[in-house]
PDB file of N, CA and C in Angstrom:
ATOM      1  N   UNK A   1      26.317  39.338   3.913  1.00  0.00           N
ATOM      2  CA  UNK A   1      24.937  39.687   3.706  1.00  0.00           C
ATOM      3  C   UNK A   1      24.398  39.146   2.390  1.00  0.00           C
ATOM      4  N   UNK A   2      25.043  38.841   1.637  1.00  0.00           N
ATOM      5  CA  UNK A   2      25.527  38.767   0.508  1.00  0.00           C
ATOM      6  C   UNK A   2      24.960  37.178   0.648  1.00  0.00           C
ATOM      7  N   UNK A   3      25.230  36.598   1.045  1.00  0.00           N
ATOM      8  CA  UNK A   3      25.086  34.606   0.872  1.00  0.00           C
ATOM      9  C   UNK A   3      23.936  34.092   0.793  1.00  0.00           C
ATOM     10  N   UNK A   4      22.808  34.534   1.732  1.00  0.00           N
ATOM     11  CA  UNK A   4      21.420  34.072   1.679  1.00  0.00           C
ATOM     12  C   UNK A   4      20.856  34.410  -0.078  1.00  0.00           C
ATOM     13  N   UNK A   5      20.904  35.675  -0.476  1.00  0.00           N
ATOM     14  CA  UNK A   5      20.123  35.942  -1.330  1.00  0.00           C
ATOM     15  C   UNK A   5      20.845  35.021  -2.633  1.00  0.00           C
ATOM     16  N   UNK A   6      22.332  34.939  -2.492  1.00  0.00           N
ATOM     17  CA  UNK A   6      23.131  33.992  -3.863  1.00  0.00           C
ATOM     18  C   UNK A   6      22.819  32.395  -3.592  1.00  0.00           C
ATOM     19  N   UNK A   7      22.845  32.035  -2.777  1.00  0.00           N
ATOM     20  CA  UNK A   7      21.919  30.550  -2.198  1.00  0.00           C
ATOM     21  C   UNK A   7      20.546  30.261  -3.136  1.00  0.00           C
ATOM     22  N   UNK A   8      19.870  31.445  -2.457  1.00  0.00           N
ATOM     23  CA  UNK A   8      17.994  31.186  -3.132  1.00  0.00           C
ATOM     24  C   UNK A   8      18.360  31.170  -4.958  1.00  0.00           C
ATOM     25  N   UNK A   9      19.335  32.058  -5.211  1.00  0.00           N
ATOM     26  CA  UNK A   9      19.938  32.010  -6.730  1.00  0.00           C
ATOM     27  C   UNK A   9      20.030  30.687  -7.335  1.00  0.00           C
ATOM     28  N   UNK A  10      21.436  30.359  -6.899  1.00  0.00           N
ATOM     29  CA  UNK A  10      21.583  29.448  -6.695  1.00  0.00           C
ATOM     30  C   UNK A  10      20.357  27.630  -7.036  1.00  0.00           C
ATOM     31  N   UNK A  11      19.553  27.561  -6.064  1.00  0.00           N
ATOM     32  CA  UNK A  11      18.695  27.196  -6.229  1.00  0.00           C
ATOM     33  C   UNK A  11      17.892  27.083  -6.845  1.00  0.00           C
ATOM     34  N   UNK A  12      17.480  28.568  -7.073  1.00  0.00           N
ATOM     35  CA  UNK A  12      16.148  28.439  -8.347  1.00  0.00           C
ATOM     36  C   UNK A  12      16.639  28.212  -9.548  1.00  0.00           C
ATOM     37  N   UNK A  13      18.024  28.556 -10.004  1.00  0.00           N
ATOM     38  CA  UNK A  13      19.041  28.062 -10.767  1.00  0.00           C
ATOM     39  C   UNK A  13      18.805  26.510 -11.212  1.00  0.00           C
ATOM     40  N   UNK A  14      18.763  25.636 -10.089  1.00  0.00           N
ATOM     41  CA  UNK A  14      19.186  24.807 -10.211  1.00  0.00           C
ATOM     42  C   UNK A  14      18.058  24.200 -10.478  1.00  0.00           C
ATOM     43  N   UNK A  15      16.505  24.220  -9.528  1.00  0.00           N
ATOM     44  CA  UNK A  15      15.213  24.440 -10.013  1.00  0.00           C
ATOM     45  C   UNK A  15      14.918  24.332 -11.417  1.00  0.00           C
ATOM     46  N   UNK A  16      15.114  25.430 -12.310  1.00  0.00           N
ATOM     47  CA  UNK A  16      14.770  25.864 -13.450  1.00  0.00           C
ATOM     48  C   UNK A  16      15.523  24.928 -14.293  1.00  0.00           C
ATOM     49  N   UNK A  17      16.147  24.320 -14.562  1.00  0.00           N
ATOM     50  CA  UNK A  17      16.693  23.064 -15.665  1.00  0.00           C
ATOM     51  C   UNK A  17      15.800  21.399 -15.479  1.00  0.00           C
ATOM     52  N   UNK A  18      14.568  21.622 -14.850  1.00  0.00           N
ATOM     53  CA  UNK A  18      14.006  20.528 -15.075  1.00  0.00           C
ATOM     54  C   UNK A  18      12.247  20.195 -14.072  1.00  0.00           C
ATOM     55  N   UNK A  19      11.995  19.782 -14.415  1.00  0.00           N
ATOM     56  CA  UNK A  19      10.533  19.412 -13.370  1.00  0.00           C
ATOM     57  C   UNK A  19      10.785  18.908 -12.254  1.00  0.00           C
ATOM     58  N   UNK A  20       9.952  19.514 -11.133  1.00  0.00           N
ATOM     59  CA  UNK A  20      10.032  18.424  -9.683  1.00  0.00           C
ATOM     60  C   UNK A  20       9.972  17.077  -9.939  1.00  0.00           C
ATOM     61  N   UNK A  21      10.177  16.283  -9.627  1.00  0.00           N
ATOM     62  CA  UNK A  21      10.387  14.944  -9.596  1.00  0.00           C
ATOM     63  C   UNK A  21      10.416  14.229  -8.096  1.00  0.00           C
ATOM     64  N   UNK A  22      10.383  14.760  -7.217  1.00  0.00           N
ATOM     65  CA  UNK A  22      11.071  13.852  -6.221  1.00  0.00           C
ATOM     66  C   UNK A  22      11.201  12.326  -6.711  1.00  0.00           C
ATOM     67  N   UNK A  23      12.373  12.211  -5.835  1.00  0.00           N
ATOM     68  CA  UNK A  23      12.779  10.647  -5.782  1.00  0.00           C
ATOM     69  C   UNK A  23      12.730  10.075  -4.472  1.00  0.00           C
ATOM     70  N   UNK A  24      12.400   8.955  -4.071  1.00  0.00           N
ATOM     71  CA  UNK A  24      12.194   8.305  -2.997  1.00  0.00           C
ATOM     72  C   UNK A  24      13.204   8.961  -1.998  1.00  0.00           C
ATOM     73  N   UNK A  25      14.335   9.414  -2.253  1.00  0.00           N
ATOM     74  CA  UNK A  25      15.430   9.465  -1.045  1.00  0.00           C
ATOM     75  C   UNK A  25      14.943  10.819  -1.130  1.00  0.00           C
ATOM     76  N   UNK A  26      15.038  12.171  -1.613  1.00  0.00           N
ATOM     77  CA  UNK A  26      14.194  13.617  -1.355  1.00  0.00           C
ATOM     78  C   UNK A  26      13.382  13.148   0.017  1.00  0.00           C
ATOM     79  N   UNK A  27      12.242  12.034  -0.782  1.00  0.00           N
ATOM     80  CA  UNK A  27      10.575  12.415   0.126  1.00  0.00           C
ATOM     81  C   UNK A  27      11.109  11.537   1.529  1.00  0.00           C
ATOM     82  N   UNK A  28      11.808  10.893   1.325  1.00  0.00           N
ATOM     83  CA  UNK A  28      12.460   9.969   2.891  1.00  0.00           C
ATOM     84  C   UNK A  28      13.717  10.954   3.742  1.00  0.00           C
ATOM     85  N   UNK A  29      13.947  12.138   2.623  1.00  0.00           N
ATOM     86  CA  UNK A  29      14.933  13.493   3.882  1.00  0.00           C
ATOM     87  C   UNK A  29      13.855  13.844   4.061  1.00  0.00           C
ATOM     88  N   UNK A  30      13.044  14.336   3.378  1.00  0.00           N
ATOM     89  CA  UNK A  30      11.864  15.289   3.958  1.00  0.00           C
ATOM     90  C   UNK A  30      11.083  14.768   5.150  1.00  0.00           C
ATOM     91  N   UNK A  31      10.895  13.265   4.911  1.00  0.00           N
ATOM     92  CA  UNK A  31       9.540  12.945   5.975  1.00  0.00           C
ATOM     93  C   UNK A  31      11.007  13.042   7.421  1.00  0.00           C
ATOM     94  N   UNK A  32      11.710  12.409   7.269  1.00  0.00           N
ATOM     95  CA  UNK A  32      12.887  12.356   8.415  1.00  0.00           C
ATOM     96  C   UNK A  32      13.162  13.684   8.962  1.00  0.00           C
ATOM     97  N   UNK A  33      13.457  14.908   8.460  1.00  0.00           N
ATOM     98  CA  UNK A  33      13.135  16.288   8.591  1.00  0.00           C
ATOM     99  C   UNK A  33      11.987  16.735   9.406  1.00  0.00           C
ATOM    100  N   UNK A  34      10.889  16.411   9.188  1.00  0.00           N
ATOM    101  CA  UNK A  34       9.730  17.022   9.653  1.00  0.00           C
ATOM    102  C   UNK A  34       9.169  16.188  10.208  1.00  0.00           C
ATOM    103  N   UNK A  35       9.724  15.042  10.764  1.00  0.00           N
ATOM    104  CA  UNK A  35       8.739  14.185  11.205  1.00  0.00           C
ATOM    105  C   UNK A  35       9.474  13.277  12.532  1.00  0.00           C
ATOM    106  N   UNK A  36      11.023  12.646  11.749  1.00  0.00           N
ATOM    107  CA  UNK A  36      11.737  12.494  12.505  1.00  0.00           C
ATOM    108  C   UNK A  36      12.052  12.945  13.962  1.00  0.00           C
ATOM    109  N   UNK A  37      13.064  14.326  12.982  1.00  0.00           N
ATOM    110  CA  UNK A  37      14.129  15.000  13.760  1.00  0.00           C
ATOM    111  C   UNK A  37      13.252  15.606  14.955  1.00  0.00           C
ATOM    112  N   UNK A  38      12.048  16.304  14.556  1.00  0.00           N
ATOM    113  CA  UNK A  38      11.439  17.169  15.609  1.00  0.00           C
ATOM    114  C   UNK A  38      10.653  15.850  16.968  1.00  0.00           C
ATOM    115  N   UNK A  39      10.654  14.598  16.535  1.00  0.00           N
ATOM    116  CA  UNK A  39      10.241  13.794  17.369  1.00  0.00           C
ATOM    117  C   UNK A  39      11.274  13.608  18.335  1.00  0.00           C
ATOM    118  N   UNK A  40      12.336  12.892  17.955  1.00  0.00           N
ATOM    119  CA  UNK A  40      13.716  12.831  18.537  1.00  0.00           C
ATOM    120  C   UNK A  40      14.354  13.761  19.381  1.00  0.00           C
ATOM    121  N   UNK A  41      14.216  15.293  18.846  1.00  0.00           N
ATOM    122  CA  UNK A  41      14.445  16.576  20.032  1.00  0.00           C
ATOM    123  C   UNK A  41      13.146  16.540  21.026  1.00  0.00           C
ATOM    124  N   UNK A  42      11.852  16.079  20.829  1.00  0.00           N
ATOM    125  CA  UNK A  42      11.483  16.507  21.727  1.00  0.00           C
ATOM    126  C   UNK A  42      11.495  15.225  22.640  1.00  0.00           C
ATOM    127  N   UNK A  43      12.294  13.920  22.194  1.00  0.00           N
ATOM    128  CA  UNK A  43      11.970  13.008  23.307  1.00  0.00           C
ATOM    129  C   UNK A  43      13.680  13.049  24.258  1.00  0.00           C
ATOM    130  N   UNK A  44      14.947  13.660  23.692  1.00  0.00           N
ATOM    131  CA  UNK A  44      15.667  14.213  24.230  1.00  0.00           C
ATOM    132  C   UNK A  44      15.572  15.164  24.690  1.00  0.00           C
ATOM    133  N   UNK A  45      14.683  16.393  24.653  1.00  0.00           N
ATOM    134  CA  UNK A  45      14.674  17.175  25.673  1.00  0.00           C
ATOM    135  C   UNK A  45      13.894  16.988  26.993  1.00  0.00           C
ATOM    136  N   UNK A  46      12.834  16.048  26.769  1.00  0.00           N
ATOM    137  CA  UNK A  46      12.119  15.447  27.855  1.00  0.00           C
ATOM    138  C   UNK A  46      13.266  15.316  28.674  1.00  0.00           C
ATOM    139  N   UNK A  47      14.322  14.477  28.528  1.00  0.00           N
ATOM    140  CA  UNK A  47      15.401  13.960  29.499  1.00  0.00           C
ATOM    141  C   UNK A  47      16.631  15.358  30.333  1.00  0.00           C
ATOM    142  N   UNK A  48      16.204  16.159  29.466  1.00  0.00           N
ATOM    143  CA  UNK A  48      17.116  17.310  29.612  1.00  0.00           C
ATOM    144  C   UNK A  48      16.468  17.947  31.233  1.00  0.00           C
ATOM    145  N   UNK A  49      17.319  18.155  32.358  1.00  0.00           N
ATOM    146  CA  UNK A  49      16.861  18.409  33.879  1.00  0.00           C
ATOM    147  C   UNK A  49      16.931  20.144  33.634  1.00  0.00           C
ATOM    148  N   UNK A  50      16.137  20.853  34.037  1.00  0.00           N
ATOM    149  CA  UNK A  50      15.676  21.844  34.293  1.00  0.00           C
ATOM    150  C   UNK A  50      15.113  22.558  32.787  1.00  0.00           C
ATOM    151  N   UNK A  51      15.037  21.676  31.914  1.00  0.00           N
ATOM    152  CA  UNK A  51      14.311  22.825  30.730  1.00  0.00           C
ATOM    153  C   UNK A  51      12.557  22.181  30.772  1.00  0.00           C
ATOM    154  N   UNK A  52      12.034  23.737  30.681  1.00  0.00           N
ATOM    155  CA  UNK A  52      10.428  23.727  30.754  1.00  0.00           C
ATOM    156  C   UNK A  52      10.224  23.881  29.557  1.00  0.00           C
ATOM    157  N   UNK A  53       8.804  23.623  29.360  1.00  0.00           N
ATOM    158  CA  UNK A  53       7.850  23.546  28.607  1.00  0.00           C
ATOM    159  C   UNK A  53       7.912  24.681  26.883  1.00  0.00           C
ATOM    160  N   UNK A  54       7.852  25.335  27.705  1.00  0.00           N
ATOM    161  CA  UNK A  54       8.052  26.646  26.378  1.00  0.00           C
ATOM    162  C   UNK A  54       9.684  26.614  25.767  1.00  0.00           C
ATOM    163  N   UNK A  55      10.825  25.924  26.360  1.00  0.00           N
ATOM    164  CA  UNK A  55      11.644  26.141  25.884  1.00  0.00           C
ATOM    165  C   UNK A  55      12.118  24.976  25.214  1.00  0.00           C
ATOM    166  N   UNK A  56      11.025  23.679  25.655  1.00  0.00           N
ATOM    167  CA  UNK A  56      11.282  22.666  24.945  1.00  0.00           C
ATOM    168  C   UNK A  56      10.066  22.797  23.430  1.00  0.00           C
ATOM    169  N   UNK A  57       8.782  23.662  23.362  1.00  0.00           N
ATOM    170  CA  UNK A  57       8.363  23.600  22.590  1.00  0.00           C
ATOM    171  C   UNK A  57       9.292  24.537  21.415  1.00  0.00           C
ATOM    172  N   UNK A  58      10.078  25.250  21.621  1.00  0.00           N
ATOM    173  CA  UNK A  58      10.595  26.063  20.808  1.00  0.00           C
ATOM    174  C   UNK A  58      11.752  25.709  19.891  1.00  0.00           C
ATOM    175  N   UNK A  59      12.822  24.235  20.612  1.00  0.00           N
ATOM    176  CA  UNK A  59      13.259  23.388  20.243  1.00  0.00           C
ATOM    177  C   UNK A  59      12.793  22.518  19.272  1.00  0.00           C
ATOM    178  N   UNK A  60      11.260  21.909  19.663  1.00  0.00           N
ATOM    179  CA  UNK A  60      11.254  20.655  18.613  1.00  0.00           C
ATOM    180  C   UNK A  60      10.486  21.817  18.000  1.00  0.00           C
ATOM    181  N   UNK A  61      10.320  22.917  17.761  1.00  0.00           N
ATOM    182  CA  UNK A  61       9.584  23.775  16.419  1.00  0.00           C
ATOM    183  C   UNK A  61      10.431  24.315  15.519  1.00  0.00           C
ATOM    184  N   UNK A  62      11.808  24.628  16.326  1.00  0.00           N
ATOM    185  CA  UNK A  62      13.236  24.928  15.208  1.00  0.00           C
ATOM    186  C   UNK A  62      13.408  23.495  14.503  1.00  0.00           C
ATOM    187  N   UNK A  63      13.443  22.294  14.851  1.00  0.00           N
ATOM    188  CA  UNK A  63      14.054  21.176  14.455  1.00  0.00           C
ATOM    189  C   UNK A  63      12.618  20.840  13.474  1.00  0.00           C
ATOM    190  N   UNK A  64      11.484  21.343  13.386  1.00  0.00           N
ATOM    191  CA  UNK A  64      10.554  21.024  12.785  1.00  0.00           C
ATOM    192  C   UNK A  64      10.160  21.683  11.037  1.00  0.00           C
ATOM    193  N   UNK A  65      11.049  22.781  11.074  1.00  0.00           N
ATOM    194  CA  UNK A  65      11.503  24.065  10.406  1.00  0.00           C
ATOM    195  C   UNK A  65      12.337  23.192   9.001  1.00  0.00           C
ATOM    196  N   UNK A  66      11.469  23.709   8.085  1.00  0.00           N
ATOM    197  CA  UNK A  66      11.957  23.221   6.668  1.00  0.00           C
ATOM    198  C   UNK A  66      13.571  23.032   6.583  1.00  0.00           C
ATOM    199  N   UNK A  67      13.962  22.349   5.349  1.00  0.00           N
ATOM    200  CA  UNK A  67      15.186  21.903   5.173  1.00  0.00           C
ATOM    201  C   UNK A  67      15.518  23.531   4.122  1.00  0.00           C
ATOM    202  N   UNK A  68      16.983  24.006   5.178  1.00  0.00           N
ATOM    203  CA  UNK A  68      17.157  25.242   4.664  1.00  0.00           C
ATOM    204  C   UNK A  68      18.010  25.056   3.796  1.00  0.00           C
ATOM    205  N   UNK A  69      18.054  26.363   2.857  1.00  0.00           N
ATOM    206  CA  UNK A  69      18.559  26.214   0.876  1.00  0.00           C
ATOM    207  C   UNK A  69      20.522  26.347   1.752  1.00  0.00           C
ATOM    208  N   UNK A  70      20.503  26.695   2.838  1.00  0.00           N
ATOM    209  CA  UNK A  70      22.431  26.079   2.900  1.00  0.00           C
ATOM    210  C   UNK A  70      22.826  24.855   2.923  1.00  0.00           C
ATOM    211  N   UNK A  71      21.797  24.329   2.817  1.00  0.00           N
ATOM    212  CA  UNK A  71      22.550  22.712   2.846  1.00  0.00           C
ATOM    213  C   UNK A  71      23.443  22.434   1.164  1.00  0.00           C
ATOM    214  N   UNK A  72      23.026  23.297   0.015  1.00  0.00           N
ATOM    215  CA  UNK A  72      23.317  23.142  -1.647  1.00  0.00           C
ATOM    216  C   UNK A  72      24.885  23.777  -1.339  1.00  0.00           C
ATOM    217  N   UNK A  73      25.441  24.002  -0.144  1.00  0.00           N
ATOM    218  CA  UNK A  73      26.631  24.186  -0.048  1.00  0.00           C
ATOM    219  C   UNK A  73      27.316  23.006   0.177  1.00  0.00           C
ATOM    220  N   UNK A  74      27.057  22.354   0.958  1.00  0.00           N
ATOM    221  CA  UNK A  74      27.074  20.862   0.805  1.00  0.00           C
ATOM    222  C   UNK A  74      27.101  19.531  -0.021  1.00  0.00           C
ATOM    223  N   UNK A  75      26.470  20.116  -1.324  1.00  0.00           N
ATOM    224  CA  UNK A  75      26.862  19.085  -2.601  1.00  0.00           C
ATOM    225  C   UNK A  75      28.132  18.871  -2.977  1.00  0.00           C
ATOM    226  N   UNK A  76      28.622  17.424  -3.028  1.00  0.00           N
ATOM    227  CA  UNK A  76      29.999  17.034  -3.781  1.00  0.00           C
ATOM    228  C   UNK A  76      30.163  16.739  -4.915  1.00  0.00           C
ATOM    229  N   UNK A  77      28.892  16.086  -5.519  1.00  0.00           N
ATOM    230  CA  UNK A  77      28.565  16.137  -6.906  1.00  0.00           C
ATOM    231  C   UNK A  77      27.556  16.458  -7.524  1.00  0.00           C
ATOM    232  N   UNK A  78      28.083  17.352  -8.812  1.00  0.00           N
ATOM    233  CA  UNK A  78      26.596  18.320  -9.320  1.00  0.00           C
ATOM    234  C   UNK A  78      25.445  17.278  -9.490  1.00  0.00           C
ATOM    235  N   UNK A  79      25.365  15.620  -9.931  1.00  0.00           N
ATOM    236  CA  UNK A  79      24.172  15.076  -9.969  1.00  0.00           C
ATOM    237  C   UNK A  79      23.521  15.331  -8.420  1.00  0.00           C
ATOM    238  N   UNK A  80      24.320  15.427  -7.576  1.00  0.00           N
ATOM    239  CA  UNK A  80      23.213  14.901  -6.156  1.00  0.00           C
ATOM    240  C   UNK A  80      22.271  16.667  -6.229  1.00  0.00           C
ATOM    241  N   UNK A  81      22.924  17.343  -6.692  1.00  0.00           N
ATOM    242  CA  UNK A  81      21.788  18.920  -6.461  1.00  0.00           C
ATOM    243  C   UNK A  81      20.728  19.281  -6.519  1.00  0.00           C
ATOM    244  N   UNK A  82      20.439  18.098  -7.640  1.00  0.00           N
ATOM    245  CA  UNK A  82      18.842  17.899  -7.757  1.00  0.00           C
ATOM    246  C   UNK A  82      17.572  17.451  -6.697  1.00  0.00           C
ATOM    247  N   UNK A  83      18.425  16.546  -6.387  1.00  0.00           N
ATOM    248  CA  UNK A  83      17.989  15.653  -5.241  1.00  0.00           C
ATOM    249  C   UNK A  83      17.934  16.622  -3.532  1.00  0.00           C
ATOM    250  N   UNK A  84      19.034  17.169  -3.491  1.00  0.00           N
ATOM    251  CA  UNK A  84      19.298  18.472  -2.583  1.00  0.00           C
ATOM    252  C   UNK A  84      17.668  19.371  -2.680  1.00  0.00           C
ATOM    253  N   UNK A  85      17.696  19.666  -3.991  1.00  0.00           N
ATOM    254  CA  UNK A  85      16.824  21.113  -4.376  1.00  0.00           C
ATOM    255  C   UNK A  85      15.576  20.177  -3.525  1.00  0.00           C
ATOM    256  N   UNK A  86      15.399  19.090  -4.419  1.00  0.00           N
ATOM    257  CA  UNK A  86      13.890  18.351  -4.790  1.00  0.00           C
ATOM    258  C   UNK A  86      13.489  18.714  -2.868  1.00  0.00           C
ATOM    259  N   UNK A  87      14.830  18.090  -2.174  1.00  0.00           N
ATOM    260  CA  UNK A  87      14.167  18.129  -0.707  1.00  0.00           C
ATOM    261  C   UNK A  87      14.027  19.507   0.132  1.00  0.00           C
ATOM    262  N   UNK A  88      14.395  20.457  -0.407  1.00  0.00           N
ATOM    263  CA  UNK A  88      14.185  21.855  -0.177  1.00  0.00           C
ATOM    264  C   UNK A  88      13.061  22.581  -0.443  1.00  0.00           C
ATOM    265  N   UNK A  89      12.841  22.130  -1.377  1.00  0.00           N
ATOM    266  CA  UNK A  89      11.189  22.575  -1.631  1.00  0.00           C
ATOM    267  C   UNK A  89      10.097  21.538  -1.592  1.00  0.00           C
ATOM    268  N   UNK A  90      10.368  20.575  -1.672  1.00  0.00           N
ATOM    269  CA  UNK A  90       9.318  19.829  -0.532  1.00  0.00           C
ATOM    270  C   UNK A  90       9.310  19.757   0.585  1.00  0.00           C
ATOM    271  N   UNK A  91      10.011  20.101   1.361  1.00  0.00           N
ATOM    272  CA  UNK A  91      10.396  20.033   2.513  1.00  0.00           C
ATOM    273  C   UNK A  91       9.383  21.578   3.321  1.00  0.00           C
ATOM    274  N   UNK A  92      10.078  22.413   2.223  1.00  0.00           N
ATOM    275  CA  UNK A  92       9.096  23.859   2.085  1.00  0.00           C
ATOM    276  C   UNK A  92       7.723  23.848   2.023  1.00  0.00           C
ATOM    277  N   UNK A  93       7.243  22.936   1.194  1.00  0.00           N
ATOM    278  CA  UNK A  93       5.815  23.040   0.487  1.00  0.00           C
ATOM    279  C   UNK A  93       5.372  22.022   2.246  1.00  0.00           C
ATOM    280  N   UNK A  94       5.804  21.063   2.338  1.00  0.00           N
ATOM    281  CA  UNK A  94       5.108  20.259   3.624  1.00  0.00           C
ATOM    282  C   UNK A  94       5.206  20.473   4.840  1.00  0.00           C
ATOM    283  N   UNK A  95       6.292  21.371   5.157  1.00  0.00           N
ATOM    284  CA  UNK A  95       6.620  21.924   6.360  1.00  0.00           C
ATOM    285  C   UNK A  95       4.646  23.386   6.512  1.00  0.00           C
ATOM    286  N   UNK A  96       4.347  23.407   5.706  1.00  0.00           N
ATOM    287  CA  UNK A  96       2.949  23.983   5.650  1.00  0.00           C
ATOM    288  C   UNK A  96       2.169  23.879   6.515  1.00  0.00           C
ATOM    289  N   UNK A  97       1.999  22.046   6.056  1.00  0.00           N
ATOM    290  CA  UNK A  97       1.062  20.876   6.888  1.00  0.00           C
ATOM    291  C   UNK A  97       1.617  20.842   8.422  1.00  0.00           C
ATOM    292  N   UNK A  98       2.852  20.338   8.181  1.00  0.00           N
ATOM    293  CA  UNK A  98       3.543  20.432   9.168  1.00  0.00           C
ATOM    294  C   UNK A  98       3.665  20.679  10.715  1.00  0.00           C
ATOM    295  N   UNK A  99       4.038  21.824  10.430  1.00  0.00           N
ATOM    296  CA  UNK A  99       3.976  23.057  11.167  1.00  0.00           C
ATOM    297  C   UNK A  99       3.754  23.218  12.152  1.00  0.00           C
ATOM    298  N   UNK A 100       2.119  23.721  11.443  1.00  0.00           N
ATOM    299  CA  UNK A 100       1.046  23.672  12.393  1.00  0.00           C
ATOM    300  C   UNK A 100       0.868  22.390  13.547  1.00  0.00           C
ATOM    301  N   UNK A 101       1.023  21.369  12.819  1.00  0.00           N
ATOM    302  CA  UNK A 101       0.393  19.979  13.700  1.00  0.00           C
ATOM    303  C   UNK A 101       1.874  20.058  14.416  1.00  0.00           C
ATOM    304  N   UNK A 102       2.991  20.148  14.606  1.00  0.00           N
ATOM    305  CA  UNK A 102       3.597  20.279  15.503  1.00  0.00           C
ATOM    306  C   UNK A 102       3.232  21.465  17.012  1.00  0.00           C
ATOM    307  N   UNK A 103       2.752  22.842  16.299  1.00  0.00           N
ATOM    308  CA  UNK A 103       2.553  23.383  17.038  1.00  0.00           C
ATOM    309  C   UNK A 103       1.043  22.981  17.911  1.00  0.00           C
ATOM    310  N   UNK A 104       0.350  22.508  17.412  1.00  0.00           N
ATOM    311  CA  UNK A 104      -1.086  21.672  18.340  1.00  0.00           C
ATOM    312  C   UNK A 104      -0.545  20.694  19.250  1.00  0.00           C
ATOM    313  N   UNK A 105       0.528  20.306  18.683  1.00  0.00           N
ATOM    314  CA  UNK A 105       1.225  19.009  19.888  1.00  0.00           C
ATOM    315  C   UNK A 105       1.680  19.294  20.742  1.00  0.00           C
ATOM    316  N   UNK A 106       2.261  20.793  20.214  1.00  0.00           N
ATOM    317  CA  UNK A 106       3.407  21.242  21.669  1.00  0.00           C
ATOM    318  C   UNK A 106       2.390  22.109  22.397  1.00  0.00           C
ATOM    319  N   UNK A 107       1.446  22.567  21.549  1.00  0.00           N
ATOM    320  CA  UNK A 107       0.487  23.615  22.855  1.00  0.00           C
ATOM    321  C   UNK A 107      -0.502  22.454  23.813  1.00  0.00           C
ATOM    322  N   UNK A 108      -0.746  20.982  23.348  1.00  0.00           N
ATOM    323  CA  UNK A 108      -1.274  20.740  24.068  1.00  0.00           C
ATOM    324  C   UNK A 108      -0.560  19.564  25.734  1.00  0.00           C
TER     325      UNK A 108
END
């Protein structure tokens, strides 16, 4: 119960020793994240035989879903964490925009 809340720690931790910055590779996980991935599930689930509509919109809206703070479990070296964070909260802040325009795509 314990892991989510030491994660966001964690993070803002890691946050707090310097200014956002993104760097080109952050804003190129992020756009691939939210722009990519949720394209790609929904043109593989097209192919998928018996899944409808609502269960394919619910798919590319999980895969559309910000880059979550467990991935900073995943760092091998403390320089890349930054780069980790940077795409976590941009990823956060644009998944905003996002979102929504995924969900207008899938309702229509």
């Amino acid at each position: 119960q314990a892991a989510l809340p030491c994660a966001l720690i964690v993070l803002g931790i890691s946050l707090s020793r310097y200014r956002l910055r993104p760097s080109t590779g952050s804003l190129a996980l992020t756009l691939v994240k939210l722009g990519l991935f949720p394209l790609l599930v929904w043109w593989f689930s097209s192919w998928l035989p018996g899944l409808d509509q609502a269960a394919r919109s619910v798919l590319v809206l999980l895969a559309a879903c910000p880059t979550g703070v467990n991935v900073l479990a995943f760092v091998k070296q403390p320089e890349d964490t930054r780069a980790v964070s940077s795409t976590v909260f941009l990823s956060t802040v644009l998944a905003a925009i996002s979102l929504p325009l995924w969900m207008l795509l899938m309702a229509a």
